[in-house]
Protein backbone atom coordinates (compact mmCIF):
# COMPACT_ATOMS: atom_id res chain seq x y z
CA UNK A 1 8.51 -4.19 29.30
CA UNK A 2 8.78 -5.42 25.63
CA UNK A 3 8.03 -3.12 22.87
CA UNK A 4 6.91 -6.34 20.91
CA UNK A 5 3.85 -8.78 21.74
CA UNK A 6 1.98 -11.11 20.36
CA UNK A 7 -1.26 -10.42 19.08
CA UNK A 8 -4.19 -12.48 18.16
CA UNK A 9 -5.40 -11.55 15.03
CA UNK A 10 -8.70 -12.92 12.60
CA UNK A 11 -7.43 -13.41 9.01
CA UNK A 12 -10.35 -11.92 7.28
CA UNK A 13 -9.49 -13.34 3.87
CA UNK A 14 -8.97 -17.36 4.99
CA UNK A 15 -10.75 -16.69 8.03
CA UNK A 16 -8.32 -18.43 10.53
CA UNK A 17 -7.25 -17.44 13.62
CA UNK A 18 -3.43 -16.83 14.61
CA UNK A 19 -0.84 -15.25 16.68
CA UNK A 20 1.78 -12.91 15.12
CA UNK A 21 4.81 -10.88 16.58
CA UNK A 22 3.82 -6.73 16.16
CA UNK A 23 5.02 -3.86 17.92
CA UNK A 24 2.75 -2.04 20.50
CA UNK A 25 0.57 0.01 19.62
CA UNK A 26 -0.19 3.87 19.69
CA UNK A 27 -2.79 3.53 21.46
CA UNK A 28 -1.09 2.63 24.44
CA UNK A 29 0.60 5.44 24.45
CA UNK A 30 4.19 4.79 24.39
CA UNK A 31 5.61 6.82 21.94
CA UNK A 32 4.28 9.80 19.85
CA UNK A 33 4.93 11.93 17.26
CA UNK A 34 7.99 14.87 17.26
CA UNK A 35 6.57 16.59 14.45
CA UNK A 36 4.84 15.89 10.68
CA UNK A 37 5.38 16.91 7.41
CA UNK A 38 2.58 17.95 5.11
CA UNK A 39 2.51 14.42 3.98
CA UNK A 40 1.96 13.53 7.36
CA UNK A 41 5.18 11.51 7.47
CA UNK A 42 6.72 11.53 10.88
CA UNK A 43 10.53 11.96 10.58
CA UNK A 44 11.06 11.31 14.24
CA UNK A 45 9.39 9.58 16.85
CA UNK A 46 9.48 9.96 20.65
CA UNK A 47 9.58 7.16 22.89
CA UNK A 48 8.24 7.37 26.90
CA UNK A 49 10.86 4.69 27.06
CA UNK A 50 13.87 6.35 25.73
CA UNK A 51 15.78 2.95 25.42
CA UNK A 52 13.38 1.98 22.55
CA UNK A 53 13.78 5.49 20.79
CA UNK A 54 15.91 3.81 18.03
CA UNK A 55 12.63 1.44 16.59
CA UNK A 56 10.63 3.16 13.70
CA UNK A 57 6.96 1.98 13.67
CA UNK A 58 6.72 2.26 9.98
CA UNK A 59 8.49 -0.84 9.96
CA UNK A 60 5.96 -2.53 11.76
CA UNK A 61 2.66 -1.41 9.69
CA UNK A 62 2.07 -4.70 7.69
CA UNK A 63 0.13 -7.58 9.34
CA UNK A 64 0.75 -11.48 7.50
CA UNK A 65 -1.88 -13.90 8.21
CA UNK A 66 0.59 -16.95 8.41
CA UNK A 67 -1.53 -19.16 6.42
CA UNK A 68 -2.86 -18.08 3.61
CA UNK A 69 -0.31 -14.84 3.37
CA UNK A 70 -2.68 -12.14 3.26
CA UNK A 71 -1.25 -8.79 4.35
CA UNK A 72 -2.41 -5.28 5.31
CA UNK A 73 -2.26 -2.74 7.73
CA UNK A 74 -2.99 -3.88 10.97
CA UNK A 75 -6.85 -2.88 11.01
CA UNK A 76 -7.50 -5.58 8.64
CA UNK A 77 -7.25 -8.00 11.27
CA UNK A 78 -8.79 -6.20 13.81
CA UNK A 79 -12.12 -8.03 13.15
CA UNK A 80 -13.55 -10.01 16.46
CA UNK A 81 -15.57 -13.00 13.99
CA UNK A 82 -17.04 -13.70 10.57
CA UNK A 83 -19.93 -11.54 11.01
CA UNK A 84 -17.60 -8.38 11.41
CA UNK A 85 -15.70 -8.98 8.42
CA UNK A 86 -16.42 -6.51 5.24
CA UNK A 87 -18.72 -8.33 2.57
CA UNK A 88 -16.23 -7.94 -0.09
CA UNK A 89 -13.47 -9.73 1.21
CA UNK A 90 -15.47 -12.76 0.25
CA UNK A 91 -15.07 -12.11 -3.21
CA UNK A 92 -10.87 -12.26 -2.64
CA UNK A 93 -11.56 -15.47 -0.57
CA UNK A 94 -12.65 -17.31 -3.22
CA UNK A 95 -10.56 -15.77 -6.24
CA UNK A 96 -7.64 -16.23 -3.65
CA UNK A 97 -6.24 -19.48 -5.47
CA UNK A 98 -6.22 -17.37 -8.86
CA UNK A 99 -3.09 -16.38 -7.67
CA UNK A 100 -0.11 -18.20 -9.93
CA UNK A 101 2.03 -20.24 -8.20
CA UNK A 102 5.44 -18.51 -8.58
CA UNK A 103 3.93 -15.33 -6.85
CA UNK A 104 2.60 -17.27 -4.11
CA UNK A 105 5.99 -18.45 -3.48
CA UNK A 106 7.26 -14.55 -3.19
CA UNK A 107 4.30 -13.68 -0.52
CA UNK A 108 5.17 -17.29 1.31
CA UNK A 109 8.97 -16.14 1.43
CA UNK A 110 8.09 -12.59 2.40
CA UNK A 111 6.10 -13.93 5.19
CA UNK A 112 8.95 -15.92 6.47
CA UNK A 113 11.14 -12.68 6.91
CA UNK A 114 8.57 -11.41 8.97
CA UNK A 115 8.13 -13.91 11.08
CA UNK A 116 11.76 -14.19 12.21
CA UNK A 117 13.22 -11.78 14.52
CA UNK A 118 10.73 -9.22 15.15
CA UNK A 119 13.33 -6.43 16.63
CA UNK A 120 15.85 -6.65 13.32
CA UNK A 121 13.18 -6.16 10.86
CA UNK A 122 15.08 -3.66 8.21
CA UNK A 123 13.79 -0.91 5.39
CA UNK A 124 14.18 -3.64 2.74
CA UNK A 125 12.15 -6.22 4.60
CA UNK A 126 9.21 -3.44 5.33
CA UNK A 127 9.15 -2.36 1.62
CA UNK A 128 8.82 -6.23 0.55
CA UNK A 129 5.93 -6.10 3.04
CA UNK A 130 4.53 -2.86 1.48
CA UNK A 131 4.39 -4.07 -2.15
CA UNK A 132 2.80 -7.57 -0.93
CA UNK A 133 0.11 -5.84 0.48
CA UNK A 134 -0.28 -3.58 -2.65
CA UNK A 135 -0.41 -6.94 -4.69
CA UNK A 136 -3.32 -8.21 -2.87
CA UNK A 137 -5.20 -4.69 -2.90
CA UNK A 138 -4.84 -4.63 -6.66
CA UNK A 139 -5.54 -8.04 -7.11
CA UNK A 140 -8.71 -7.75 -5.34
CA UNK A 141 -9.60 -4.33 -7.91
CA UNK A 142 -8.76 -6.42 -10.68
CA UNK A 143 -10.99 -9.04 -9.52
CA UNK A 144 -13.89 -7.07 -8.16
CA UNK A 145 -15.45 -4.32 -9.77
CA UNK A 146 -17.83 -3.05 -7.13
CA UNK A 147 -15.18 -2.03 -4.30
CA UNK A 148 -12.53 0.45 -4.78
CA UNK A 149 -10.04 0.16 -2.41
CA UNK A 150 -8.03 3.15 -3.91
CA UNK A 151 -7.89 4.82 -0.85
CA UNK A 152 -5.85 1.92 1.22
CA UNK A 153 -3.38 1.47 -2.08
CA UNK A 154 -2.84 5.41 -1.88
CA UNK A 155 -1.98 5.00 1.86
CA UNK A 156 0.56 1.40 0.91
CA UNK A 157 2.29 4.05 -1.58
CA UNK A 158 2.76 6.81 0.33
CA UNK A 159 4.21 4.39 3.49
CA UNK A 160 5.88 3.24 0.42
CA UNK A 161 7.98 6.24 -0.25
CA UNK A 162 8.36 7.45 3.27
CA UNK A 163 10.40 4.45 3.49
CA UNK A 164 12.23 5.28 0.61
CA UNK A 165 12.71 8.65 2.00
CA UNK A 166 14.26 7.24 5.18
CA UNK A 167 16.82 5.00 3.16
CA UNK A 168 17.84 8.37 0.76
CA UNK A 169 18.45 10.87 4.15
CA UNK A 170 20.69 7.54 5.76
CA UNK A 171 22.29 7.52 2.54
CA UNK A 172 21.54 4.04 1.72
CA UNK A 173 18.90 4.50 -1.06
CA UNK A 174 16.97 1.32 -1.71
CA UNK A 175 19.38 -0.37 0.57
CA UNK A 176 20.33 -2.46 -2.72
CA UNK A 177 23.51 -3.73 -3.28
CA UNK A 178 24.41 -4.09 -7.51
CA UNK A 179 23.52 -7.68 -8.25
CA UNK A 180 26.85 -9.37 -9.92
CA UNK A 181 25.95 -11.33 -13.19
CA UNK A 182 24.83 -14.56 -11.38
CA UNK A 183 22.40 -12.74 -9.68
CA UNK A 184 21.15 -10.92 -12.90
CA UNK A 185 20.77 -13.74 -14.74
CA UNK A 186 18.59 -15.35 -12.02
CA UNK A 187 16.29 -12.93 -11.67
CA UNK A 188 15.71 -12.55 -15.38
CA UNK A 189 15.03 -16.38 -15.43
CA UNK A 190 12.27 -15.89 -12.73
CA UNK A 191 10.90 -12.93 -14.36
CA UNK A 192 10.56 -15.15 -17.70
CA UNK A 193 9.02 -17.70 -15.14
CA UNK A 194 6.64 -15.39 -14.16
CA UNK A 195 5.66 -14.05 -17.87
CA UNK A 196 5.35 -17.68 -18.77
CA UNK A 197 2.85 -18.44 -15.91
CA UNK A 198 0.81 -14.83 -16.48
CA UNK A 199 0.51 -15.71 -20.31
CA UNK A 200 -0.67 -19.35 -19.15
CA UNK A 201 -3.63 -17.74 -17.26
CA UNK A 202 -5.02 -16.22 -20.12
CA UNK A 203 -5.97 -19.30 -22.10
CA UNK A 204 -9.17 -20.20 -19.61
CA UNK A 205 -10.75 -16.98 -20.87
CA UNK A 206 -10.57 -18.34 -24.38
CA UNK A 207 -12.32 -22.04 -23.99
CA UNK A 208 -15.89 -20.64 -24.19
CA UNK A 209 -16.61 -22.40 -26.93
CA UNK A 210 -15.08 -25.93 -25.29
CA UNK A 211 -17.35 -28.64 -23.76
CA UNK A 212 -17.03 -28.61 -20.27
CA UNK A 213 -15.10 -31.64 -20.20
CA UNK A 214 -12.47 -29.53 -22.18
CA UNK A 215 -12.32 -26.38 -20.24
CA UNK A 216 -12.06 -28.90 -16.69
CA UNK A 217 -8.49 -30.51 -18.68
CA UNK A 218 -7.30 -27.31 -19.36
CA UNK A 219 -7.68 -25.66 -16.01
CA UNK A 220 -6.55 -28.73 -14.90
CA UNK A 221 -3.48 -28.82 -17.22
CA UNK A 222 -2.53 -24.93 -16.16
CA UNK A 223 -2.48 -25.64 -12.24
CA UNK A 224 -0.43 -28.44 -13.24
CA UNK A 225 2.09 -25.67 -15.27
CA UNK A 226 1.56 -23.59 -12.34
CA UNK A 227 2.75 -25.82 -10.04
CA UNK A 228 5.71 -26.76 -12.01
CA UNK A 229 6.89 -23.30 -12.21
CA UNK A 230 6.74 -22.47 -8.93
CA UNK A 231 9.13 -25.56 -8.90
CA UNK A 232 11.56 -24.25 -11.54
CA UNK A 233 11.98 -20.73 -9.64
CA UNK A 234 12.92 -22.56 -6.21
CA UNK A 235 15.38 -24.62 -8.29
CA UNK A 236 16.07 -21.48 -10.14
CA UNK A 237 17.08 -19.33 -6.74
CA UNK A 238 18.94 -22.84 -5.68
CA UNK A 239 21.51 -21.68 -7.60
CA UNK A 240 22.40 -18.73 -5.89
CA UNK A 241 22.82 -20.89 -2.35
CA UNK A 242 25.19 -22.97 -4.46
CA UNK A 243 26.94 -19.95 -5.79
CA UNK A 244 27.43 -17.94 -2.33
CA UNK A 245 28.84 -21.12 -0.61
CA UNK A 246 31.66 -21.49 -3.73
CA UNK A 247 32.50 -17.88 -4.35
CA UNK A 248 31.56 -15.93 -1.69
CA UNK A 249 28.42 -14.13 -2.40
CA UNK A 250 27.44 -11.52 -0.34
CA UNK A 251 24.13 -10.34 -1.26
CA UNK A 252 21.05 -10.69 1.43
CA UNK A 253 18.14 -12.87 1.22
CA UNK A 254 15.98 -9.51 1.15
CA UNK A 255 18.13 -7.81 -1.57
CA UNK A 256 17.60 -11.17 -3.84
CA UNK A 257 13.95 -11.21 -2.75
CA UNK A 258 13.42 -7.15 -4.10
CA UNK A 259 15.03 -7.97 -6.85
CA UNK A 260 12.94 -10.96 -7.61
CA UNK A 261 9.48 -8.89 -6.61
CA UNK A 262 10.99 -5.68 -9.13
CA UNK A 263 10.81 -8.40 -12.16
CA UNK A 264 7.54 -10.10 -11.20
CA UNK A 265 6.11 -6.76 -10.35
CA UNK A 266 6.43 -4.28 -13.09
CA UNK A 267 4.20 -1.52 -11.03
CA UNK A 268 6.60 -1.28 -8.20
CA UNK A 269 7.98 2.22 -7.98
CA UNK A 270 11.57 1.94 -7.16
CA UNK A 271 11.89 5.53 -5.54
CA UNK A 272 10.58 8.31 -3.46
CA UNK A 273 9.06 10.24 -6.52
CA UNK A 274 8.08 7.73 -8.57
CA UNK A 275 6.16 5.91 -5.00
CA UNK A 276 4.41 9.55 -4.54
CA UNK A 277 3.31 9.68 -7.90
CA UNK A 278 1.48 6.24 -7.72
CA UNK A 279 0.18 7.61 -4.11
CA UNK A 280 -1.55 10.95 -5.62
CA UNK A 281 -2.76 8.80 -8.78
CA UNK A 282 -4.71 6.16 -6.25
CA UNK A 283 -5.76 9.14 -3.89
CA UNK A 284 -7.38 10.77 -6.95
CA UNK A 285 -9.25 7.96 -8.05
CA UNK A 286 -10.46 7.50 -4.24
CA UNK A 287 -11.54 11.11 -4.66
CA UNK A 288 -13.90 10.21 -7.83
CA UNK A 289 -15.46 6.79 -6.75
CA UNK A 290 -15.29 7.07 -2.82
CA UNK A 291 -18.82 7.95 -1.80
CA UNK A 292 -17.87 7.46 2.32
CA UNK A 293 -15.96 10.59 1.87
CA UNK A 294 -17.87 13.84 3.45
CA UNK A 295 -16.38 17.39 2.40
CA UNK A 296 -14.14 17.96 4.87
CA UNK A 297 -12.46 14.25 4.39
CA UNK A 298 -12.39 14.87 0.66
CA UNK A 299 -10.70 18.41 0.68
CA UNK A 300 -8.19 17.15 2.49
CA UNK A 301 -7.64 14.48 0.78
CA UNK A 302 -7.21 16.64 -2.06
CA UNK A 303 -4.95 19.04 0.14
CA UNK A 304 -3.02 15.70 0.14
CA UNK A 305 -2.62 15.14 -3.43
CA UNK A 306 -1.95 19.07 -4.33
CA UNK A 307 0.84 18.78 -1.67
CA UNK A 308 2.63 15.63 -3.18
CA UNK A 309 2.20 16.82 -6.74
CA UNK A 310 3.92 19.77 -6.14
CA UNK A 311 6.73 17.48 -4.11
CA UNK A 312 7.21 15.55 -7.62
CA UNK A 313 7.34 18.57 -9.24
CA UNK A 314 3.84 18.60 -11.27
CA UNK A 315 2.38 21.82 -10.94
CA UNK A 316 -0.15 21.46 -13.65
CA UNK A 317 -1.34 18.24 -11.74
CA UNK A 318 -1.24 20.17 -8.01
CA UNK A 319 -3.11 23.50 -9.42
CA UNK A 320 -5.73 21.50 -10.92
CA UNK A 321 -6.39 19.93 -7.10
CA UNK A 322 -6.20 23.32 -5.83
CA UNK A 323 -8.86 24.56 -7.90
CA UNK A 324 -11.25 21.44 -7.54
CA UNK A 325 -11.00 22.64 -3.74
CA UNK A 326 -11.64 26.21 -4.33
CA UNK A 327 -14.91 25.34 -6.48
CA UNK A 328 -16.47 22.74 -4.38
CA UNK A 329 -15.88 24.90 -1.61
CA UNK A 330 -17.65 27.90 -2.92
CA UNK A 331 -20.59 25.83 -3.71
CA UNK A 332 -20.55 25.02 -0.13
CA UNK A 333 -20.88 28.25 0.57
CA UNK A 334 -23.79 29.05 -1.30
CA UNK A 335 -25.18 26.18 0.34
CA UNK A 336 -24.53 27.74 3.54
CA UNK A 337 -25.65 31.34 2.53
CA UNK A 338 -29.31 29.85 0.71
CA UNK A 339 -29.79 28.36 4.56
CA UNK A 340 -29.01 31.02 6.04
CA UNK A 341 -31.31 33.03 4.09
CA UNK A 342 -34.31 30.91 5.43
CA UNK A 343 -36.06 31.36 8.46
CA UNK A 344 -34.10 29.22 10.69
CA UNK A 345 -33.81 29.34 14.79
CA UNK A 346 -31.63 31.30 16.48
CA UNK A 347 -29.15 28.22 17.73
CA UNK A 348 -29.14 27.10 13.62
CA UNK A 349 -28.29 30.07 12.60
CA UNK A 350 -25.39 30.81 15.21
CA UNK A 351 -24.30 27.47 13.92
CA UNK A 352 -24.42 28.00 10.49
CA UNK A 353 -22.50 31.55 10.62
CA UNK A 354 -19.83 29.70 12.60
CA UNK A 355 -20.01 27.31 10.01
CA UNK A 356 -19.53 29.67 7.05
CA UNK A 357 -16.63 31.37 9.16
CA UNK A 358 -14.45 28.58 9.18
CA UNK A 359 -15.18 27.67 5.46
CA UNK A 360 -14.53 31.80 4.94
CA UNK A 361 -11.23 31.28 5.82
CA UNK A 362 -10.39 27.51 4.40
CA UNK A 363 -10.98 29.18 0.88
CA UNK A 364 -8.84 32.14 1.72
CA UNK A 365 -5.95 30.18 2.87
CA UNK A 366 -6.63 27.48 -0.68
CA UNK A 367 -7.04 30.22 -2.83
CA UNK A 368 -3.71 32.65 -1.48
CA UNK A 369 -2.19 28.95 -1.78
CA UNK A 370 -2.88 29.08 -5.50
CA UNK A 371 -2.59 32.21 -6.10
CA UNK A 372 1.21 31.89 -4.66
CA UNK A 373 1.90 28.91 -6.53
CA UNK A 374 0.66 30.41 -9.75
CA UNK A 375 3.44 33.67 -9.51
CA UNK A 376 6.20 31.22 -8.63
CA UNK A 377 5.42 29.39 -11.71
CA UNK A 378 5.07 31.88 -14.05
């Protein structure tokens, strides 16, 4: 049997159907968990199969539709038809084609890594997956303000710097050869590329005052720019082909491709630390304007963030998480105690005591927590 099939999948952002290459799921039960940290990364994972113990699923957690590029985590394609889909990914359908040009051209060549050779997919290529699907996530916030999909960019940060972790403890951090001058000076042409084409994409905002005639020329006139810049950076990156074929250049298509995404992308973290960071930042905001979150969901959560503050070394950041959980707790409680003050039937109330039990001793295992962290501090 083949750890790899292919899967039908519904693109829910172009809404066409396709096949792509993934590796078998949990669900099926063929491999599980050795153990998890507190971050809930896995560092080892056990395979029914023992042949297969060698492949690492978190290289395999990014889905690309391979059409339009989209890419998430694999349950954004798990939708059956158009009527499943979420109502807001119509609003990234249509501002889809705001998307310049030259960036399209780094999720188009991302996409084509993943599409080759399922079974040698690498740390570098799964990272290039993980900040493509972080582009579209914030692209979409930026876009919409009525869905916050903090939550799901928390989660693409903290896969982020597990696989960060991975390439630190093989001792092959960022898996990132030193670019030699050539290289350098490529990059920093496509990153002036890019600046160019972002600065371009402001003027549209400024035509209110245009005729209509006016503001259809200069959209018109930007796509054109667009278009012609995506041009320059494949000539641009031509010159490395004509380079490595001459003298010898060794550096990988993914390395040159990371590279490229660092300058386009100034938001990428470039390391564990700085990948946890972003992860607690986006995992607070979820925290603030996630209403689907019930107590239990967001104490964790918050368990979550006090955990990888205090891995980054913030413990002004993790106590204040701490605390959020003691108080919300305790007026949990009180919730718990008014009921239980009421005339309520036996069942309820048996129900209610366990309740308060359990919550009892959640607040004395958060607040020893504290308490500990607050005498190694001091």
């Amino acid at each position: 049997m083949n750890p790899f099939y292919s899967r039908k999948i519904y693109c829910p952002v172009c809404e066409a159907k396709s096949e792509v290459q993934t590796l078998i799921g949990a669900v099926f039960n063929k491999y599980y968990p050795v153990r998890r940290e507190k971050d809930q990364y896995v560092p080892q994972w056990k395979w029914y199969d023992e042949s297969w113990d060698h492949i690492n699923p978190y290289l395999y957690a990014i889905i690309f539709c391979p059409l339009c590029h989209y890419c998430n985590f694999q349950e954004a394609f798990s939708y059956k038809n158009k009527r499943d889909i979420p109502r807001h990914y119509s609003y990234l359908r249509e501002k889809k084609y705001d998307i310049p040009d030259i960036i399209k051209e780094i999720l188009k060549e991302v996409n084509c890594l993943y599409s080759k050779n399922i079974s040698m997919r690498n740390h570098t290529t799964a990272i290039l997956g993980i900040i493509c699907a972080v582009f579209w996530e914030i692209f979409f916030l930026e876009k919409n303000k009525h869905t916050y999909p903090y939550r799901n960019i928390g989660r693409l940060y903290l896969r982020l710097s597990w696989l960060y972790r991975e390439q630190r403890l093989s001792g092959n951090a960022n898996n990132i050869k030193p670019l030699n001058e050539i290289e350098k000076i490529v990059v920093n042409m496509v990153k002036h590329l890019k600046d160019f084409c972002v600065e371009g994409r402001k003027i549209p905002f400024l035509t209110n005052n245009f005729s209509n005639y006016k503001k259809e020329q200069v959209s018109i006139i930007i796509e054109t720019l667009d278009y012609a810049v995506s041009e320059l950076s494949e000539k641009t990156s031509e010159i490395l082909d004509f380079f490595s074929s001459s003298n010898n250049i060794s550096t990988s298509p993914e390395t040159l491709l990371l590279e490229k995404s660092f300058a386009l992308f100034d938001w990428i973290p470039k390391n564990e630390k700085d990948a946890l960071i972003k992860a607690a930042q986006n995992f607070e905001a979820a925290s603030t304007h996630d209403e689907d979150l019930n107590d239990k969901a967001l104490w964790k959560l918050l368990e979550l963030i006090a955990y990888l503050y205090e891995k980054c070394e913030m413990p002004e950041k993790r106590d204040l998480c701490l605390r959020e959980i003691i108080k919300s707790s305790n007026q949990k409680r009180a919730v718990i105690n008014g009921k239980l003050r009421k005339k309520t039937s036996y069942a309820e109330k048996c129900d209610l005591e366990y309740n308060l039990k359990k919550l009892n001793t959640y607040i004395e295992e958060i607040s020893y927590s504290y308490k500990e962290n607050t005498k190694i501090n001091q």
